[in-house]
Protein backbone atom coordinates (compact mmCIF):
# COMPACT_ATOMS: atom_id res chain seq x y z
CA UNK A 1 -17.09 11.23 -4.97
CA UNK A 2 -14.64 8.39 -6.37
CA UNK A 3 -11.74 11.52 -6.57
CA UNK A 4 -12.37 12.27 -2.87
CA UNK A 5 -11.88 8.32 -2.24
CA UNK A 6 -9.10 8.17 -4.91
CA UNK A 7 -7.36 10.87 -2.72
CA UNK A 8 -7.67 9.04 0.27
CA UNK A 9 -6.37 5.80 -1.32
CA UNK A 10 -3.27 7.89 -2.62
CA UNK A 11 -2.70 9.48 0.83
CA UNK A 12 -2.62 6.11 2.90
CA UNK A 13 0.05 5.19 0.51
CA UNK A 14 2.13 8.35 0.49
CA UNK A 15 1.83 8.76 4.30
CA UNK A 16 4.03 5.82 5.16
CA UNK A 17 6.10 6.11 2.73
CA UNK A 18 6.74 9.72 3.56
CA UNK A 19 7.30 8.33 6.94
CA UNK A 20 9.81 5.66 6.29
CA UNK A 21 11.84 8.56 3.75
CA UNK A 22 11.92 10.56 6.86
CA UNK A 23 12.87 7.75 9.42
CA UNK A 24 9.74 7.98 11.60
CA UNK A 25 8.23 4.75 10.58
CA UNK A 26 9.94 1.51 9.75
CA UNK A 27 9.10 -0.14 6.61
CA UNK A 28 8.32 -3.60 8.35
CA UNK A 29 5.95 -2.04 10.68
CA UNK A 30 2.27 -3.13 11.14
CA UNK A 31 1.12 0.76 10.39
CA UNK A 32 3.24 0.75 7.45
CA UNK A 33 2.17 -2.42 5.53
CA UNK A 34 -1.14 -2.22 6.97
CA UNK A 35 -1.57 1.57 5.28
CA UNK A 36 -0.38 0.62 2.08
CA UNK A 37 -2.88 -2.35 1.57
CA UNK A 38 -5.36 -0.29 2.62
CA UNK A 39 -4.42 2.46 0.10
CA UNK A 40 -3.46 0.23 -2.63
CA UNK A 41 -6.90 -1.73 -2.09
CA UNK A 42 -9.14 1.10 -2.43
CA UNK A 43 -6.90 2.68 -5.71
CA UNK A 44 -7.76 -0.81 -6.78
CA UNK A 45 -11.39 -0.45 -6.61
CA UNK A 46 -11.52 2.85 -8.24
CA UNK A 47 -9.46 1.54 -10.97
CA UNK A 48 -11.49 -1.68 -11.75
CA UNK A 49 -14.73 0.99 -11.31
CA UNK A 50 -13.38 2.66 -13.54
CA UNK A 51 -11.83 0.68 -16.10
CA UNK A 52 -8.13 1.80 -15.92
CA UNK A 53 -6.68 -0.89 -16.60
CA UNK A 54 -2.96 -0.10 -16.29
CA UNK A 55 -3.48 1.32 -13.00
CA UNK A 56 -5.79 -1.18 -11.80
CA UNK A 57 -2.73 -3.69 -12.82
CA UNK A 58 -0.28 -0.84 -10.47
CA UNK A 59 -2.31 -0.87 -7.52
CA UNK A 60 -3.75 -4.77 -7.74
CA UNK A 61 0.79 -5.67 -7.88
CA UNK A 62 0.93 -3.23 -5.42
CA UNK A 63 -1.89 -4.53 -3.11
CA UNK A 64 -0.72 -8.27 -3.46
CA UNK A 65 3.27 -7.47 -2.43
CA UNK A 66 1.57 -5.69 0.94
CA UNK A 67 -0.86 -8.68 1.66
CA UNK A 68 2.69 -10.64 1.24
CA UNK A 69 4.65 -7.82 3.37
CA UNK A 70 1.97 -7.94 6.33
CA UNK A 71 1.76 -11.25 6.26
CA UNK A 72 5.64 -11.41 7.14
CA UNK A 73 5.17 -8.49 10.05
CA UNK A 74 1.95 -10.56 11.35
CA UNK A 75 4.07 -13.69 11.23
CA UNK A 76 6.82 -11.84 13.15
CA UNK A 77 9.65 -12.41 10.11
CA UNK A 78 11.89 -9.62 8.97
CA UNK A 79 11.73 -8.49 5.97
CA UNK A 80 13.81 -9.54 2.99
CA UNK A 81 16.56 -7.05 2.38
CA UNK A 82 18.40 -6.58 -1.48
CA UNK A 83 22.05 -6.10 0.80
């Protein structure tokens, strides 16, 4: 049961992310940022469940920097760019 959830966790991630690489959804995007907190939040779970700690510190970073990334697309400001 927790690999069939594990596999859904790792699939919300790597379908937007899949999307962005292939220019059908923008990284700023609601669906986007909204997909990979979901994803990143339930890998968190099964990590803590299970007592993984190195991932569960992965996907916790990786939940926390999408609560801060939808927070910006909710708010309506762009994203922060490295150019």
């Amino acid at each position: 049961m927790l690999q069939g959830i594990s596999i859904l966790g790792a699939l919300l991630i790597l379908l937007p992310f899949a999307g962005s690489q292939l220019g059908r959804l923008a990284t700023h995007s609601l669906v986007y940022q909204g997909l990979n907190l979901i994803g990143s939040s339930v890998l968190t779970a099964v990590a803590a469940v299970e007592q993984q700690y190195g991932f569960l510190l992965l996907e916790g970073a990786w939940a926390l920097v999408s609560i801060v990334g939808l927070t910006r697309v909710l708010q309506g400001r762009p994203a922060r760019s490295g150019d």
